[in-house]
C-alpha atoms as a PDB file:
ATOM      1  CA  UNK A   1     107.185 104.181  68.684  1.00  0.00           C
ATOM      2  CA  UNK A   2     106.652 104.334  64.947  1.00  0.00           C
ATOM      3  CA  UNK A   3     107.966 100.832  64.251  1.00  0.00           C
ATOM      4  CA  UNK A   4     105.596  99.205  66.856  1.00  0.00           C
ATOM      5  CA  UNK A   5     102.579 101.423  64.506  1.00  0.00           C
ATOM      6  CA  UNK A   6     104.051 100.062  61.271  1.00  0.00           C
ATOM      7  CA  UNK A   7     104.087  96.714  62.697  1.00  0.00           C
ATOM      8  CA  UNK A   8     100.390  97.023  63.445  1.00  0.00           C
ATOM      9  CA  UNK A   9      99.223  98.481  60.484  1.00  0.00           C
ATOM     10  CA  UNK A  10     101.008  95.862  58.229  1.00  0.00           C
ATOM     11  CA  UNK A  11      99.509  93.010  61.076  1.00  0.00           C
ATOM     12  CA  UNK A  12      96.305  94.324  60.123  1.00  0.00           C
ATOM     13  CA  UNK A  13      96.278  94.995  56.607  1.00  0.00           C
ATOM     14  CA  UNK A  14      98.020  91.083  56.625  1.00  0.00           C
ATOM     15  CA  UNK A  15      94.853  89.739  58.440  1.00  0.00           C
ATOM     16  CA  UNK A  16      92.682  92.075  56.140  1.00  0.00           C
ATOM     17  CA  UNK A  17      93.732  90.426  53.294  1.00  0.00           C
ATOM     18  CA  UNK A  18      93.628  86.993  54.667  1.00  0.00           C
ATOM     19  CA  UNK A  19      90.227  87.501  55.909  1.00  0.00           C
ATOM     20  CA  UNK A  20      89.162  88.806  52.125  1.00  0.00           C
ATOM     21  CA  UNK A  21      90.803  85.556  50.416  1.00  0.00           C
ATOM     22  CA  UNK A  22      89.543  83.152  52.759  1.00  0.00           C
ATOM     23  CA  UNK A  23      85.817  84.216  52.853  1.00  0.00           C
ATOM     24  CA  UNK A  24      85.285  81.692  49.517  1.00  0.00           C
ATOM     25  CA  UNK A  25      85.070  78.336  50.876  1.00  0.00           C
ATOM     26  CA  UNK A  26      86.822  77.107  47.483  1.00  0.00           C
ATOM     27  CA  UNK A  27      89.986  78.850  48.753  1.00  0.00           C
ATOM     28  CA  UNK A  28      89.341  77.637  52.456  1.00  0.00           C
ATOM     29  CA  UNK A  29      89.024  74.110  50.993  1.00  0.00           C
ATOM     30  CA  UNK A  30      92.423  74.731  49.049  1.00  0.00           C
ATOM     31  CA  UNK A  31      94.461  75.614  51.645  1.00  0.00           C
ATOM     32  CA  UNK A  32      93.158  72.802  54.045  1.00  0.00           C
ATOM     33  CA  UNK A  33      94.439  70.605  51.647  1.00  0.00           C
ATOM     34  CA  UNK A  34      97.897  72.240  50.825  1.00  0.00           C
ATOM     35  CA  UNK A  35      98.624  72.556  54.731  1.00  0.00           C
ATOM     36  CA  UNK A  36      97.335  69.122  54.977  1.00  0.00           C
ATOM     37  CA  UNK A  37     100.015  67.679  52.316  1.00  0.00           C
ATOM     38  CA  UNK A  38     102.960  69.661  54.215  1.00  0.00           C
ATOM     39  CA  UNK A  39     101.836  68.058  57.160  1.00  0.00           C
ATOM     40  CA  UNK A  40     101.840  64.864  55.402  1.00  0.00           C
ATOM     41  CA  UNK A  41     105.234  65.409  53.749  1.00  0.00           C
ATOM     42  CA  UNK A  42     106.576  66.574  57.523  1.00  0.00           C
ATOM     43  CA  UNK A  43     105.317  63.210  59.092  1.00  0.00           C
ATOM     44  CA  UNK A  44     106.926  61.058  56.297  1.00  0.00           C
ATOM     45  CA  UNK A  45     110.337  62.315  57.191  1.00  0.00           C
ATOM     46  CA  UNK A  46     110.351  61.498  61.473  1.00  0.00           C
ATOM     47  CA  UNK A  47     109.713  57.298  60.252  1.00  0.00           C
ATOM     48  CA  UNK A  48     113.768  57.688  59.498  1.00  0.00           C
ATOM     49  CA  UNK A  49     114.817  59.882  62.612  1.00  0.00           C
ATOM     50  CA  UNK A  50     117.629  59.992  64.666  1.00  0.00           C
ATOM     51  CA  UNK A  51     115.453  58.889  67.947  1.00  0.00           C
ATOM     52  CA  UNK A  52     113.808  56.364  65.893  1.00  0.00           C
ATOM     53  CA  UNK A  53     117.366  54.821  64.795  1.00  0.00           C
ATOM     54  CA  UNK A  54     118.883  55.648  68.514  1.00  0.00           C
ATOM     55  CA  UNK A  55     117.533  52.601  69.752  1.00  0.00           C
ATOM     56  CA  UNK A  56     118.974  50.058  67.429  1.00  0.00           C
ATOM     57  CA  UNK A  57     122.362  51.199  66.848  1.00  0.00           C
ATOM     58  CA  UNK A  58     123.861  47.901  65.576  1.00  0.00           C
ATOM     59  CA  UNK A  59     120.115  46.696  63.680  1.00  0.00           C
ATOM     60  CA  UNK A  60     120.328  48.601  60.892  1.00  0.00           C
ATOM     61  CA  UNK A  61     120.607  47.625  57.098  1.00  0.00           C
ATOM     62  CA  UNK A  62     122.927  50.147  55.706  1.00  0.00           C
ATOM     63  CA  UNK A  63     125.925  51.649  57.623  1.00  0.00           C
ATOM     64  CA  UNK A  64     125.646  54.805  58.180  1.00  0.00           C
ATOM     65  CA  UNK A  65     128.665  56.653  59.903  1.00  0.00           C
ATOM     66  CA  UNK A  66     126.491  58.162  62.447  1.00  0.00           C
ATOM     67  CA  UNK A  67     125.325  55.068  63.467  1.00  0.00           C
ATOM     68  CA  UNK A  68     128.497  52.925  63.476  1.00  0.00           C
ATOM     69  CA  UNK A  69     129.551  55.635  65.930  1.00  0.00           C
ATOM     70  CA  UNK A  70     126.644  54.869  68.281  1.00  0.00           C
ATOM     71  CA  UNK A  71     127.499  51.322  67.655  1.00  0.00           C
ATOM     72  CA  UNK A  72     130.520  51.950  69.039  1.00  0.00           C
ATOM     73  CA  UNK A  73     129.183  53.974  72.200  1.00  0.00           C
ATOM     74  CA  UNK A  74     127.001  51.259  73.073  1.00  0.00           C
ATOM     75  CA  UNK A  75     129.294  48.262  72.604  1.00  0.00           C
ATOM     76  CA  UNK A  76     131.864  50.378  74.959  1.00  0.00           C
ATOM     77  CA  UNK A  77     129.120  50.667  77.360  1.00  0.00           C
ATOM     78  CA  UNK A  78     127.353  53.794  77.149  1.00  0.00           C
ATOM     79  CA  UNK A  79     123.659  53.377  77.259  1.00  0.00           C
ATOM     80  CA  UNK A  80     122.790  56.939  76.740  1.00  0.00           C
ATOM     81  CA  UNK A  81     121.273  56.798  73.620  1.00  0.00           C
ATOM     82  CA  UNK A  82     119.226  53.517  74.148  1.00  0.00           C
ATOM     83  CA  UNK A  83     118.010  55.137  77.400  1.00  0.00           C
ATOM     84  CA  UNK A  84     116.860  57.955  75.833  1.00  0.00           C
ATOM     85  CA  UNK A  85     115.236  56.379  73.111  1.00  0.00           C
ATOM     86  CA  UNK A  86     113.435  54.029  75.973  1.00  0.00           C
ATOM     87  CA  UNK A  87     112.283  57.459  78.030  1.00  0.00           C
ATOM     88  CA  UNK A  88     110.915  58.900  74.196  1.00  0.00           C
ATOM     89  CA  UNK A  89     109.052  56.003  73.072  1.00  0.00           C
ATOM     90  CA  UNK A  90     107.440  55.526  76.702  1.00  0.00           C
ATOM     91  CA  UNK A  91     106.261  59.202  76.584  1.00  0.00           C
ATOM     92  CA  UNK A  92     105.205  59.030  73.427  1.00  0.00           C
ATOM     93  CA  UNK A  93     103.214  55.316  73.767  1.00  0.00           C
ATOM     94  CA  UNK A  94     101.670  57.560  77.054  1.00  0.00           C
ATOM     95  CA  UNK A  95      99.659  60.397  74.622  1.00  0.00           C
END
């Protein structure tokens, strides 16, 4: 019982303090733009993902050992990966 009060009293002396720095606009304006270049940063990184290189095992310019192992799924006849990179791209051309 006195954990769940701590836990409230540090909740609200948390949102108490972000409610005391955020009232400038200045520092509303300053973390817009700092969660707004994580974001960024975040987004960068998915162009060279694992779903986005799933599709095209054997198109790729570098080898990568990951890849020439999917290589070799697919040319054995597996289509797990391609299929799944199919399903993702369809659901995501859909939003």
């Amino acid at each position: 019982m006195r954990k769940r009060y701590l836990a409230s009293v540090a909740g609200a002396i948390g949102a108490g303090v972000t409610g005391y720095l955020l009232k400038d606009e200045e520092n509303r304006n300053k973390l817009k733009e700092k969660m707004n270049a994580v974001k960024d940063k975040l987004m960068d990184n998915t162009e060279d993902s694992t779903l986005e290189e799933a599709g095209k095992p054997d198109q790729l310019e570098e080898n990568v050992p990951a890849q020439e192992e999917n290589s070799k799924m697919v040319s054995e006849g597996s289509q797990f990966g391609v299929q799944y990179y199919n399903k993702a791209k369809e659901e995501e051309d859909s939003k």
